[in-house]
N, C-alpha and C. Protein backbone atom coordinates (compact mmCIF):
# COMPACT_ATOMS: atom_id res chain seq x y z
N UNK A 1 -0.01 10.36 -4.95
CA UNK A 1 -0.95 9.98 -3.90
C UNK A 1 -1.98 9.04 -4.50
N UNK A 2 -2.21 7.88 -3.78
CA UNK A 2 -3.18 6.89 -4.25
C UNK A 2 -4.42 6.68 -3.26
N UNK A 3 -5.58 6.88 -3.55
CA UNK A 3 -6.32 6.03 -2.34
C UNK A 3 -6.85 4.80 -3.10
N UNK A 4 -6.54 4.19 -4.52
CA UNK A 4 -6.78 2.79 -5.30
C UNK A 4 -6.25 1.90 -5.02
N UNK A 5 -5.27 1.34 -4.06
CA UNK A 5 -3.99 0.73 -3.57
C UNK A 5 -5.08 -0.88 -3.62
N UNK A 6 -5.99 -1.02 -3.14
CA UNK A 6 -6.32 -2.02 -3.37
C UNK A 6 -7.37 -2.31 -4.11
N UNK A 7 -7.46 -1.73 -5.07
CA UNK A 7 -8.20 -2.13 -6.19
C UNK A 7 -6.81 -2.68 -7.67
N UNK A 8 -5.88 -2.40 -7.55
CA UNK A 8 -4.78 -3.11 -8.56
C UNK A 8 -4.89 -4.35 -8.06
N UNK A 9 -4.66 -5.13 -9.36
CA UNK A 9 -4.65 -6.83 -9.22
C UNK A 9 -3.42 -6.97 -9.35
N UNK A 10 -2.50 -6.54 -9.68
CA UNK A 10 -1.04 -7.05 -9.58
C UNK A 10 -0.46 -5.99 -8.22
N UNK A 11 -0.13 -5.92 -7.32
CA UNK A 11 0.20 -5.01 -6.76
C UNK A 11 2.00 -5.17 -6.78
N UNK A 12 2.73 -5.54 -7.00
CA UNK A 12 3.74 -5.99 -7.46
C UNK A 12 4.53 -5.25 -8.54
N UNK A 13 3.71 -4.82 -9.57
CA UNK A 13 3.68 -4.85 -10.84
C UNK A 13 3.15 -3.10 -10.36
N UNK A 14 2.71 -2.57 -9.79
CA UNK A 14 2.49 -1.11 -9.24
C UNK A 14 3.54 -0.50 -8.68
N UNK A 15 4.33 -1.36 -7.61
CA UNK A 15 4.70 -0.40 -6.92
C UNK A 15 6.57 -1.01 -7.71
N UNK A 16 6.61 -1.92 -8.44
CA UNK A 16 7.92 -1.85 -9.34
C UNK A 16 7.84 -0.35 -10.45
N UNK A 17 6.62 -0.43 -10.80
CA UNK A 17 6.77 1.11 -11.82
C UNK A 17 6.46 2.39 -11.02
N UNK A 18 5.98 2.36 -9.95
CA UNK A 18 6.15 3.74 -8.70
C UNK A 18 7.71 3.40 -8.73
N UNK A 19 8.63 2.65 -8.63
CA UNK A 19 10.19 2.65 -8.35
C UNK A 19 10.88 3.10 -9.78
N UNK A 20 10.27 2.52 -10.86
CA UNK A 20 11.05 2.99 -11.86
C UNK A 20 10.79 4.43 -12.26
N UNK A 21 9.58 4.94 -12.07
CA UNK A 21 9.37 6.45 -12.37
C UNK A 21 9.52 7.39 -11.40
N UNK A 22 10.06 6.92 -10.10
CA UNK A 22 10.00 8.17 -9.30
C UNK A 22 11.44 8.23 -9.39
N UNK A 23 11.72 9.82 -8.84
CA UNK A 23 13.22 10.23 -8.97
C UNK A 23 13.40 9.63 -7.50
N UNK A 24 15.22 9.80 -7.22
CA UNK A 24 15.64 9.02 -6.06
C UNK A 24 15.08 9.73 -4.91
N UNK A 25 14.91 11.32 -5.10
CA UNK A 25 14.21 11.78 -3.93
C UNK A 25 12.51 12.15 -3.98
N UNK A 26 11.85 10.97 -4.45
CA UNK A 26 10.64 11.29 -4.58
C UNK A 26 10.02 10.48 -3.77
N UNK A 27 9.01 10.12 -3.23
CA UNK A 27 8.30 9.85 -2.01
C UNK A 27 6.60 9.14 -2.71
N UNK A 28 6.43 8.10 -2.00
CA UNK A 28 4.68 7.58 -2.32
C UNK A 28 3.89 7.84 -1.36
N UNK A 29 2.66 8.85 -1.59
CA UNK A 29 1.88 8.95 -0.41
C UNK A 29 0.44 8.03 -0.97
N UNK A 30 0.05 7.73 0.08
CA UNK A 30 -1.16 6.79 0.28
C UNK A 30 -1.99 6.48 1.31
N UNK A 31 -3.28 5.75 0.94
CA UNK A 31 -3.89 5.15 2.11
C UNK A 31 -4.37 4.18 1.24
N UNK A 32 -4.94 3.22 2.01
CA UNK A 32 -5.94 1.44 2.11
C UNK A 32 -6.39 1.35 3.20
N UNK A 33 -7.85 0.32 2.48
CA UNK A 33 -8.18 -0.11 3.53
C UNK A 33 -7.40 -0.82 4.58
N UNK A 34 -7.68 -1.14 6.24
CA UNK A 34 -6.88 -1.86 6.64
C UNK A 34 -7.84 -3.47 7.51
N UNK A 35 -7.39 -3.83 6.51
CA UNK A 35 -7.98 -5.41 6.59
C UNK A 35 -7.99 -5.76 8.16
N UNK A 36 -7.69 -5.36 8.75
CA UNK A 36 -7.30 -5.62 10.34
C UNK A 36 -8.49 -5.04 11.08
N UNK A 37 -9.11 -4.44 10.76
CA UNK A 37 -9.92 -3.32 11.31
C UNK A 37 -11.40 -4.41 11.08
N UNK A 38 -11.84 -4.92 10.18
CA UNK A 38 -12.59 -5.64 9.78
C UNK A 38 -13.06 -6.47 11.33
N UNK A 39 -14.41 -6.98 11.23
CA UNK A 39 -15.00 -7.99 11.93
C UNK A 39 -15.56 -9.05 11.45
N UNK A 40 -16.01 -8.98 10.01
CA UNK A 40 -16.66 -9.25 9.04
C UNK A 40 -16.22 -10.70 8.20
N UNK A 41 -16.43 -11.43 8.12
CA UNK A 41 -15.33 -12.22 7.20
C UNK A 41 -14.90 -11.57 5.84
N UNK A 42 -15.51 -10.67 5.00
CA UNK A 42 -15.13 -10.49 3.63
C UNK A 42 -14.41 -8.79 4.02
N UNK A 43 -14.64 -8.71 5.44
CA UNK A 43 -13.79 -7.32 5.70
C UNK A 43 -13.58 -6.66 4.27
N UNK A 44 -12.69 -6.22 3.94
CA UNK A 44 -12.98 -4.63 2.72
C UNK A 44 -12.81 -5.01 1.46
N UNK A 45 -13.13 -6.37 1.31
CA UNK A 45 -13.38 -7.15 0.44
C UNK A 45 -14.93 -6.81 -0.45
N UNK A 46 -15.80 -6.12 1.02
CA UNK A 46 -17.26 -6.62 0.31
C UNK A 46 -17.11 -5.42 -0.70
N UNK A 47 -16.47 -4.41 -0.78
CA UNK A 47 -16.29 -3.47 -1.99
C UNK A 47 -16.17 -4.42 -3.53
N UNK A 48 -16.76 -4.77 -4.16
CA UNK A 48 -16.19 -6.25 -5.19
C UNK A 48 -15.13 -4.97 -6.08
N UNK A 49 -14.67 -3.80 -6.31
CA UNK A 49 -13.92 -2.99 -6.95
C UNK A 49 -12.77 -3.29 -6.18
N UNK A 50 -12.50 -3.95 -4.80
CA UNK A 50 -11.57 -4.14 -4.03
C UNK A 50 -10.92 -5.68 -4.33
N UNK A 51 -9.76 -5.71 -4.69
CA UNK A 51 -9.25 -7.02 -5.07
C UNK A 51 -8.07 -7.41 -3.95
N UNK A 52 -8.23 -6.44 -3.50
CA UNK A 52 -5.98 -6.62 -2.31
C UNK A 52 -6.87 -6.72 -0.80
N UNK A 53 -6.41 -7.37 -0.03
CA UNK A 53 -6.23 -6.33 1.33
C UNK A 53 -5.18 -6.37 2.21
N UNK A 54 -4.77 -5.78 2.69
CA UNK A 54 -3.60 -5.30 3.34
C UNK A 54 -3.98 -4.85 5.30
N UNK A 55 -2.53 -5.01 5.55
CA UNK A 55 -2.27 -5.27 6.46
C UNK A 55 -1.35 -4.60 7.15
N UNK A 56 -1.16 -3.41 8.05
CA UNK A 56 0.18 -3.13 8.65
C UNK A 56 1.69 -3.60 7.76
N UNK A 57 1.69 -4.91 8.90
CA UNK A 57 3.08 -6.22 8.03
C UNK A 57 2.41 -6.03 6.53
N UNK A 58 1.51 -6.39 5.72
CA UNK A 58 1.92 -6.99 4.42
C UNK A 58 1.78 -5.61 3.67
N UNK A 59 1.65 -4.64 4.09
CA UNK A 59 1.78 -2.91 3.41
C UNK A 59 3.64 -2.93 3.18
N UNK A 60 3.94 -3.60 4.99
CA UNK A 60 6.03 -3.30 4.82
C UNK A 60 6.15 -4.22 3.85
N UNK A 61 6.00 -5.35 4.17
CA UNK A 61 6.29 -6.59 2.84
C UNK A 61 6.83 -6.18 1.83
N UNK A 62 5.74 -5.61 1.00
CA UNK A 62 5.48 -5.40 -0.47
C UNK A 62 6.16 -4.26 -0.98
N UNK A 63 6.35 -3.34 0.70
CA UNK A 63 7.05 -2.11 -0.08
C UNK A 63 8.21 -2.59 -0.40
N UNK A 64 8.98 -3.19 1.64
CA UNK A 64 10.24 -3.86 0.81
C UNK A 64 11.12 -4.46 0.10
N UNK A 65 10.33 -5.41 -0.40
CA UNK A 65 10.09 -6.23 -1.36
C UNK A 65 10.08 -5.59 -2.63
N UNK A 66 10.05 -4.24 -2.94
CA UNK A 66 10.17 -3.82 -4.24
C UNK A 66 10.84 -2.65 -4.19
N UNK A 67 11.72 -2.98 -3.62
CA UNK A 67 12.92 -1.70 -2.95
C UNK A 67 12.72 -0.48 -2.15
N UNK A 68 11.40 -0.45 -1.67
CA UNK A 68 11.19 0.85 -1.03
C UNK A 68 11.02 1.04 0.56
N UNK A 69 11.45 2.26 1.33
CA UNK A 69 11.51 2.45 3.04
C UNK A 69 10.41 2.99 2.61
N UNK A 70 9.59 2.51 4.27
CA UNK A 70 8.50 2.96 4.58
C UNK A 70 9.19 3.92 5.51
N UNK A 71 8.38 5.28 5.57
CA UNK A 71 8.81 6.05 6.29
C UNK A 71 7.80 6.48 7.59
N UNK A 72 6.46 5.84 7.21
CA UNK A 72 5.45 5.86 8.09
C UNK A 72 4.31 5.12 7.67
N UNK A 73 3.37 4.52 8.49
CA UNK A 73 2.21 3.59 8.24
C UNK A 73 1.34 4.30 9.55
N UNK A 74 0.38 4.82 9.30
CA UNK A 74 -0.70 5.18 10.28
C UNK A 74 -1.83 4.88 10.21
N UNK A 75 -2.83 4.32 11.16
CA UNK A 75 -3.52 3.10 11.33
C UNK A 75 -4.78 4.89 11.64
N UNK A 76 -5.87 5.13 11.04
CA UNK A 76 -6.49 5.49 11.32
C UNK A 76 -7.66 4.84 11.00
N UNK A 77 -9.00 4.65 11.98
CA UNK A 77 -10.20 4.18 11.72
C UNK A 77 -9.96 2.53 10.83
N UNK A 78 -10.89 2.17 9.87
CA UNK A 78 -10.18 1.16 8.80
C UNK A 78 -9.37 1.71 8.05
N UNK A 79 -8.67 2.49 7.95
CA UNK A 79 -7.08 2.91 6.89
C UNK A 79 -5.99 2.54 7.07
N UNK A 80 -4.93 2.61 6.51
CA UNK A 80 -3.89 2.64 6.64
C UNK A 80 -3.51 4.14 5.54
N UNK A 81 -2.65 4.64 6.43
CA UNK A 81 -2.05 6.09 5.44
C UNK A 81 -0.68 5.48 5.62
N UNK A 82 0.02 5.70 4.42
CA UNK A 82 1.71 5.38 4.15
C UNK A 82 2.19 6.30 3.58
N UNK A 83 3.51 6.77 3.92
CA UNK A 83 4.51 7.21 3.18
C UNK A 83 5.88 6.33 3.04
N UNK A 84 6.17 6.53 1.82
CA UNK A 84 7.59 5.47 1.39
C UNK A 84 8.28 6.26 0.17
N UNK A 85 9.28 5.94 -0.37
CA UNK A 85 10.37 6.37 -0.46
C UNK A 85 11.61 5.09 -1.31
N UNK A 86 11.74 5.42 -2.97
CA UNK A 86 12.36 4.52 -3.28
C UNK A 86 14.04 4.41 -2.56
N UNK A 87 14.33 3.13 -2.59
CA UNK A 87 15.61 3.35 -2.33
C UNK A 87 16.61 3.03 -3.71
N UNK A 88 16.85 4.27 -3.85
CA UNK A 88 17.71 4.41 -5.27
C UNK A 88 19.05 5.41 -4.80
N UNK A 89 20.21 4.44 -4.89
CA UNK A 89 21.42 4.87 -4.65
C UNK A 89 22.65 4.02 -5.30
């Protein structure tokens, strides 16, 4: 479980080693901010410990993009909560 998701500067480079260390039936739980929610121009940016922000779409992106099903994305308040799931078969 992460709630740091956007404080990593490589996020790429995170969720390739969440794939190499989890077993095939192991699962990523999480939340982020959700950049969408913002009104602000620097939206959840103005955290300066915050380097990512994310998005519904660019949360699937990145998972799929590094082999993993999202199994859920829930939009609460500014959050996003995720669960995903390597795909190793």
């Amino acid at each position: 479980m992460t709630n740091y998701l956007d404080c990593f500067e490589n996020i790429v480079s995170v969720f390739n080693e969440w794939f190499r260390v989890l077993k095939p039936d192991g699962i990523v739980v999480g939340m982020c901010m959700n950049a969408a929610a913002y009104t602000n121009p620097s939206g959840p940016l103005e955290n300066r410990r915050r380097v990512q922000c994310f998005t519904e779409t660019t949360l699937r992106c990145y998972f799929s993009g590094c082999k993993f099903s999202v199994k859920s994305i829930e939009k609460v308040d500014k959050f996003l909560y995720f669960i995903a799931y390597p795909n190793k078969k």
